[in-house]
Structure formats: C-alpha cells, structure tokens
N, C-alpha and C. Protein backbone atom coordinates (compact mmCIF):
# COMPACT_ATOMS: atom_id res chain seq x y z
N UNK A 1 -20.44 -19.61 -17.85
CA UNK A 1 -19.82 -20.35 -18.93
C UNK A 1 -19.13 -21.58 -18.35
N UNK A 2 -19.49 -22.63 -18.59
CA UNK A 2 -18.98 -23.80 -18.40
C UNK A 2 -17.91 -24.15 -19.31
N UNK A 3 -17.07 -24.57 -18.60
CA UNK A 3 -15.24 -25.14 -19.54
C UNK A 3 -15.20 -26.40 -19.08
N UNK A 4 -15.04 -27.88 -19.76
CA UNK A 4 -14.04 -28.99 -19.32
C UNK A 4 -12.83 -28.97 -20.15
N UNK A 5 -12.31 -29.06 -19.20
CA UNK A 5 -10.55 -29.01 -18.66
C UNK A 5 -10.61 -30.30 -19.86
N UNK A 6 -9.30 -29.96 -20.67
CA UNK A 6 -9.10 -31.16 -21.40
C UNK A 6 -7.91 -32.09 -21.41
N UNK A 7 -6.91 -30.93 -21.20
CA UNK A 7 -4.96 -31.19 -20.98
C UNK A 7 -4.69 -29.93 -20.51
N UNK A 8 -3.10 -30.39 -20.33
CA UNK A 8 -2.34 -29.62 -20.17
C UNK A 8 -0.86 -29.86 -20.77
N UNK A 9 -0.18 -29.02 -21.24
CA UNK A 9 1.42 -29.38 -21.22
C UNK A 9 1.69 -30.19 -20.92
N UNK A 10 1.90 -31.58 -20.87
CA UNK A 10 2.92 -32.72 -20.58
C UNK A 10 4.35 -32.53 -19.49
N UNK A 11 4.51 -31.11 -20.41
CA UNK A 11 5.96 -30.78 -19.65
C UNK A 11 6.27 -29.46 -18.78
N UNK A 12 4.64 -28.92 -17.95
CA UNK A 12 4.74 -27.44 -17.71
C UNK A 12 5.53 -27.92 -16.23
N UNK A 13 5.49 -26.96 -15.54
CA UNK A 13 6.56 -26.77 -14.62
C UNK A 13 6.00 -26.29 -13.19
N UNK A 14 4.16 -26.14 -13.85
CA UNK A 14 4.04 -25.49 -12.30
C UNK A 14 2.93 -24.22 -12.70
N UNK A 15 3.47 -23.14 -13.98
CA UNK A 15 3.59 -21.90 -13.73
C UNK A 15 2.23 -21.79 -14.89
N UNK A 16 2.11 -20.88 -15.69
CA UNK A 16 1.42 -20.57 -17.26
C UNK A 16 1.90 -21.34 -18.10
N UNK A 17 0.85 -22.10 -18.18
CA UNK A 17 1.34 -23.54 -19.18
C UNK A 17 0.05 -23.32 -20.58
N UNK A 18 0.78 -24.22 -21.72
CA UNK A 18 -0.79 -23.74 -22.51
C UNK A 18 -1.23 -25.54 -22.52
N UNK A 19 -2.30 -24.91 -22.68
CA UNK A 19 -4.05 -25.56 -21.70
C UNK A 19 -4.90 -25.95 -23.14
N UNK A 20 -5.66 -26.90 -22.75
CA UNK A 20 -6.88 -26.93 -23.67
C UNK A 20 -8.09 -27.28 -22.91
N UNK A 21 -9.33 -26.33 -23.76
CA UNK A 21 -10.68 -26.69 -22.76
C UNK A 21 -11.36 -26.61 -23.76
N UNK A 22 -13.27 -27.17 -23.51
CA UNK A 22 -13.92 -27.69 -24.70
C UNK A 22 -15.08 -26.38 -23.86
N UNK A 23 -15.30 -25.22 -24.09
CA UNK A 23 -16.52 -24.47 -23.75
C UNK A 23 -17.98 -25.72 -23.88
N UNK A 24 -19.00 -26.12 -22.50
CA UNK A 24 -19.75 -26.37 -22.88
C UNK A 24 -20.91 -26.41 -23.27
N UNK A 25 -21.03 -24.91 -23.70
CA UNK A 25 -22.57 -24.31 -24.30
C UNK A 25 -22.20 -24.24 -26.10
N UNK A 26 -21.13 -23.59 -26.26
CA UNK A 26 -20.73 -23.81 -27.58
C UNK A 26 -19.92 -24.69 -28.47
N UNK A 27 -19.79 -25.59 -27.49
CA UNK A 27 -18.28 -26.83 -27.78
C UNK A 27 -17.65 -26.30 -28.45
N UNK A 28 -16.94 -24.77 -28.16
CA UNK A 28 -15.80 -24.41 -28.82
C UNK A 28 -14.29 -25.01 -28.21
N UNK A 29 -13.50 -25.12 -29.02
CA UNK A 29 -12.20 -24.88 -28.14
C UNK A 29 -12.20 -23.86 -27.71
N UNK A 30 -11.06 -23.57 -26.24
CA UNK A 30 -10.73 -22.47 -25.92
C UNK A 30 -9.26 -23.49 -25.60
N UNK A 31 -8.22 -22.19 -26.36
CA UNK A 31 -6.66 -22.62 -25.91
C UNK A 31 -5.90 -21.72 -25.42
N UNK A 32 -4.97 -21.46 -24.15
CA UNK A 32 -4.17 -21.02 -23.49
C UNK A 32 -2.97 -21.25 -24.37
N UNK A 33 -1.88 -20.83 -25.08
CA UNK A 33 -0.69 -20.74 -25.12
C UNK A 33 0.11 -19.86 -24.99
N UNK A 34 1.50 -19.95 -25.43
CA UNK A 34 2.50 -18.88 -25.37
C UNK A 34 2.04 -18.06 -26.68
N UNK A 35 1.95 -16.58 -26.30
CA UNK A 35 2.05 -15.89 -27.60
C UNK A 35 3.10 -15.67 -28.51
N UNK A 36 2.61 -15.79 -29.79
CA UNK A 36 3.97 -15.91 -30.66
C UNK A 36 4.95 -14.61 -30.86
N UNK A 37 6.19 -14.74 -31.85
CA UNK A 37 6.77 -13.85 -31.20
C UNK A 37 6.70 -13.13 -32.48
N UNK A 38 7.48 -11.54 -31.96
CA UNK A 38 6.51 -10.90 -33.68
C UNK A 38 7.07 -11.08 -35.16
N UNK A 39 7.66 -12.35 -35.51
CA UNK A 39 7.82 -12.64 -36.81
C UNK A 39 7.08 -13.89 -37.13
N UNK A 40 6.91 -14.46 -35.93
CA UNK A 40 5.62 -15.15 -36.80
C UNK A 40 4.04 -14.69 -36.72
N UNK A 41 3.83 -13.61 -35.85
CA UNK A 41 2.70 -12.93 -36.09
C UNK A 41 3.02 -12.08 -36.82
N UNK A 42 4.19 -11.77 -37.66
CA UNK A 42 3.98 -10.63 -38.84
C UNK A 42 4.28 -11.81 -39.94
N UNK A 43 4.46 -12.88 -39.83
CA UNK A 43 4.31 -13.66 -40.97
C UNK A 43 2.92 -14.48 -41.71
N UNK A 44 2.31 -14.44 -39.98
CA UNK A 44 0.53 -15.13 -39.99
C UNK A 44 0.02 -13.98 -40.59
N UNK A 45 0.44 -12.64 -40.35
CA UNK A 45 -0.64 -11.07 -40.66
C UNK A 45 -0.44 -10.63 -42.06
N UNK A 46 1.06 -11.42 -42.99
CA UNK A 46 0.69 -10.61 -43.81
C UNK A 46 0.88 -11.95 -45.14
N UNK A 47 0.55 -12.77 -44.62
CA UNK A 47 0.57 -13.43 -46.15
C UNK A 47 -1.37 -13.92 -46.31
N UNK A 48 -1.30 -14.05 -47.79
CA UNK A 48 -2.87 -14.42 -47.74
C UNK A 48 -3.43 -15.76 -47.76
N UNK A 49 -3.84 -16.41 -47.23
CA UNK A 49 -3.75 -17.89 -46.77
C UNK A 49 -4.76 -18.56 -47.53
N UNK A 50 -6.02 -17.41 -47.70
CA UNK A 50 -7.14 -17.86 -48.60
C UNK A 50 -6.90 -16.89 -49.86
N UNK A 51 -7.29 -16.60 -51.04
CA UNK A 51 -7.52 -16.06 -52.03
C UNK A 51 -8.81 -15.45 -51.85
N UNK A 52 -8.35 -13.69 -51.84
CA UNK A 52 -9.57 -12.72 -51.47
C UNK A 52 -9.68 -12.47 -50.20
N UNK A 53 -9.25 -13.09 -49.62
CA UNK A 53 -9.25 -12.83 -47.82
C UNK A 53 -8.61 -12.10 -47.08
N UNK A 54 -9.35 -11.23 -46.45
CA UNK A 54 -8.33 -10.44 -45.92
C UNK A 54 -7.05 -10.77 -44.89
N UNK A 55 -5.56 -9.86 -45.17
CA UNK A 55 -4.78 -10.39 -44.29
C UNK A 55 -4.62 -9.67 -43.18
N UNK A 56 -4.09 -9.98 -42.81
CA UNK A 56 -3.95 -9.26 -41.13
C UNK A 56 -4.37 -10.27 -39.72
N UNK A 57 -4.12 -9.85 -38.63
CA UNK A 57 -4.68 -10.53 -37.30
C UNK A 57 -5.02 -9.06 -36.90
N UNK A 58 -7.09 -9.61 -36.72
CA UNK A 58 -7.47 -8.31 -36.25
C UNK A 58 -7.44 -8.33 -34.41
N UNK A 59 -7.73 -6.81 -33.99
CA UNK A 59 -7.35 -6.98 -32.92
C UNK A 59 -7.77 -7.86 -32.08
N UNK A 60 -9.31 -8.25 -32.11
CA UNK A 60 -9.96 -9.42 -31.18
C UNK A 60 -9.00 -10.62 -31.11
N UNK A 61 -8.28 -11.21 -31.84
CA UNK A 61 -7.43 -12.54 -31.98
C UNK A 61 -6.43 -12.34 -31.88
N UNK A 62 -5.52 -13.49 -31.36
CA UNK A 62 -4.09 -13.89 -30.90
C UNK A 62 -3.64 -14.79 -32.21
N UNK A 63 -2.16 -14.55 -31.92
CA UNK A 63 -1.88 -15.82 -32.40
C UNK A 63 -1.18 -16.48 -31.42
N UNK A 64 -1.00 -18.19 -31.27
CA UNK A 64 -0.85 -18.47 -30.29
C UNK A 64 0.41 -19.75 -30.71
N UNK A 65 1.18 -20.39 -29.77
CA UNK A 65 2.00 -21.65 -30.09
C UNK A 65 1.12 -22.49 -29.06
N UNK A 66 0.97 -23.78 -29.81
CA UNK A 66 0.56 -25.13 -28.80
C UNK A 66 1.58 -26.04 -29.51
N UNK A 67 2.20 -26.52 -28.36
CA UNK A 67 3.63 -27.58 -28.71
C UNK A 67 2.93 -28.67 -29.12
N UNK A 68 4.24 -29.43 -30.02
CA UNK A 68 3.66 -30.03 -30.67
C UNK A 68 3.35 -32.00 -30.17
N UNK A 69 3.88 -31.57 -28.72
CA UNK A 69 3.62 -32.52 -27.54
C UNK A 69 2.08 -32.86 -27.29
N UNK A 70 1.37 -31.71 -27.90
CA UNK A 70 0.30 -31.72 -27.05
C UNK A 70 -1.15 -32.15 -28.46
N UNK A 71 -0.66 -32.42 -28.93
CA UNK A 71 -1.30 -32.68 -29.94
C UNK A 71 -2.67 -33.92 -30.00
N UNK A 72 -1.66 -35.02 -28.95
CA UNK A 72 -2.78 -35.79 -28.65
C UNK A 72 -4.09 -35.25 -27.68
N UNK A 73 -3.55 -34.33 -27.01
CA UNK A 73 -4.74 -33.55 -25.94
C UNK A 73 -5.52 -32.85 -26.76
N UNK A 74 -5.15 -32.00 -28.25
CA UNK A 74 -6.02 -31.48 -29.04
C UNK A 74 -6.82 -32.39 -29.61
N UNK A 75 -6.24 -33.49 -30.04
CA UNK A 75 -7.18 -34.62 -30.49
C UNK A 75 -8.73 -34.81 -29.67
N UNK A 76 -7.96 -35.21 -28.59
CA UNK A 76 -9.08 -35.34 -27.49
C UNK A 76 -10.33 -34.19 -27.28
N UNK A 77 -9.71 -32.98 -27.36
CA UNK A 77 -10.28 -32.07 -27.42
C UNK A 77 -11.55 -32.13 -28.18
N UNK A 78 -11.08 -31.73 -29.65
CA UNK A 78 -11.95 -32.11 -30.84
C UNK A 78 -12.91 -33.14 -30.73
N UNK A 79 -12.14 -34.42 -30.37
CA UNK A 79 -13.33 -35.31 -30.38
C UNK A 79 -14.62 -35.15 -29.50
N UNK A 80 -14.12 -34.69 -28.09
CA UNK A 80 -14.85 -34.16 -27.09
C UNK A 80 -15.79 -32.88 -27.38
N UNK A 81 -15.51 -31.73 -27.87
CA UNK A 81 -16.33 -30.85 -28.77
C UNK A 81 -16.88 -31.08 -29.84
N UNK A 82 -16.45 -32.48 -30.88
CA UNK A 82 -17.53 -33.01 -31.47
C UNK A 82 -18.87 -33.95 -31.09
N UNK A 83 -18.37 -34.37 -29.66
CA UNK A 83 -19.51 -35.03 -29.29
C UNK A 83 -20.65 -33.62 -28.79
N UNK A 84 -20.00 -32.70 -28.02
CA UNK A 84 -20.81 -31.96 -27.50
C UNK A 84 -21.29 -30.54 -28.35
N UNK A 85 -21.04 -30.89 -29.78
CA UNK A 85 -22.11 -30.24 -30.46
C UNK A 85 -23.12 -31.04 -30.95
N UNK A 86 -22.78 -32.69 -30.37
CA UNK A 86 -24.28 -33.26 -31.56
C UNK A 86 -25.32 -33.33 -30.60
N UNK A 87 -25.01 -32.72 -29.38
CA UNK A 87 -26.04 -32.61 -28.28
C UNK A 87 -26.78 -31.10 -28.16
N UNK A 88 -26.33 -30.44 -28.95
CA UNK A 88 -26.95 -29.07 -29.32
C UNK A 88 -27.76 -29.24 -29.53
C-alpha cells in the first residue's frame, strides 16, 4: 500500500501528532488524530445525522479530532486525492 505523506500538525512537538496521507491505489484519505473523548463520541453515536440512518460508531471506525490548524493540509489533501482518482 502506497501512502503520500501530505502534512502534519503545524504545532506537534516531536511525538504522535495527527497526520494526513492520500492512499495511492484508492486516493483515500487516511488521517492520524487524537481520539475523541467519550462525550463527543457518545454525542457522534447517538444523534441521527441522516434521517433513517443508523446511529452509532460501529466498531471498525474511530472518531477522531484534526485541529483546526490543519485544515489547509486537508485541503491539500483532497485536492491531491482528487487528482489521483481521475487517474484511476
């Protein structure tokens, strides 16, 4: 599985910082952050966000924080995984 590195934290320190990378077979994101803490994963799990949809966070998924520093690196991201799905 191929990853390009996209950012990082602006402000990490060294240690487990959250990260962004563009997978490049599926141009998915993949994001590293801090996991949230359990009131806002019992607030993401139990309200219904779509109509009919189920609520909950099943076990395969996180929920995650990406500061809101880093926003221009998600940008980048996206744009970068939109180029590399039109090469699919």
């Amino acid at each position: 599985m191929g990853l390009r590195f996209v950012g990082i934290d602006p402000n990490t320190g060294g240690g487990g910082s959250p990260t962004v990378w563009v997978e490049e077979e599926s141009a998915d994101l993949v994001l590293q952050g801090e996991e949230a803490d359990e009131l806002l994963k019992a607030t993401v799990g139990a309200t219904e966000w779509v109509v009919g949809h189920t609520t909950g966070v099943p076990a395969h998924e996180a929920v995650i924080r990406i500061p809101a520093r880093m926003v221009p690196i998600l940008r980048e991201a996206c744009d970068a995984a939109e180029q590399r799905a039109r090469l699919r």
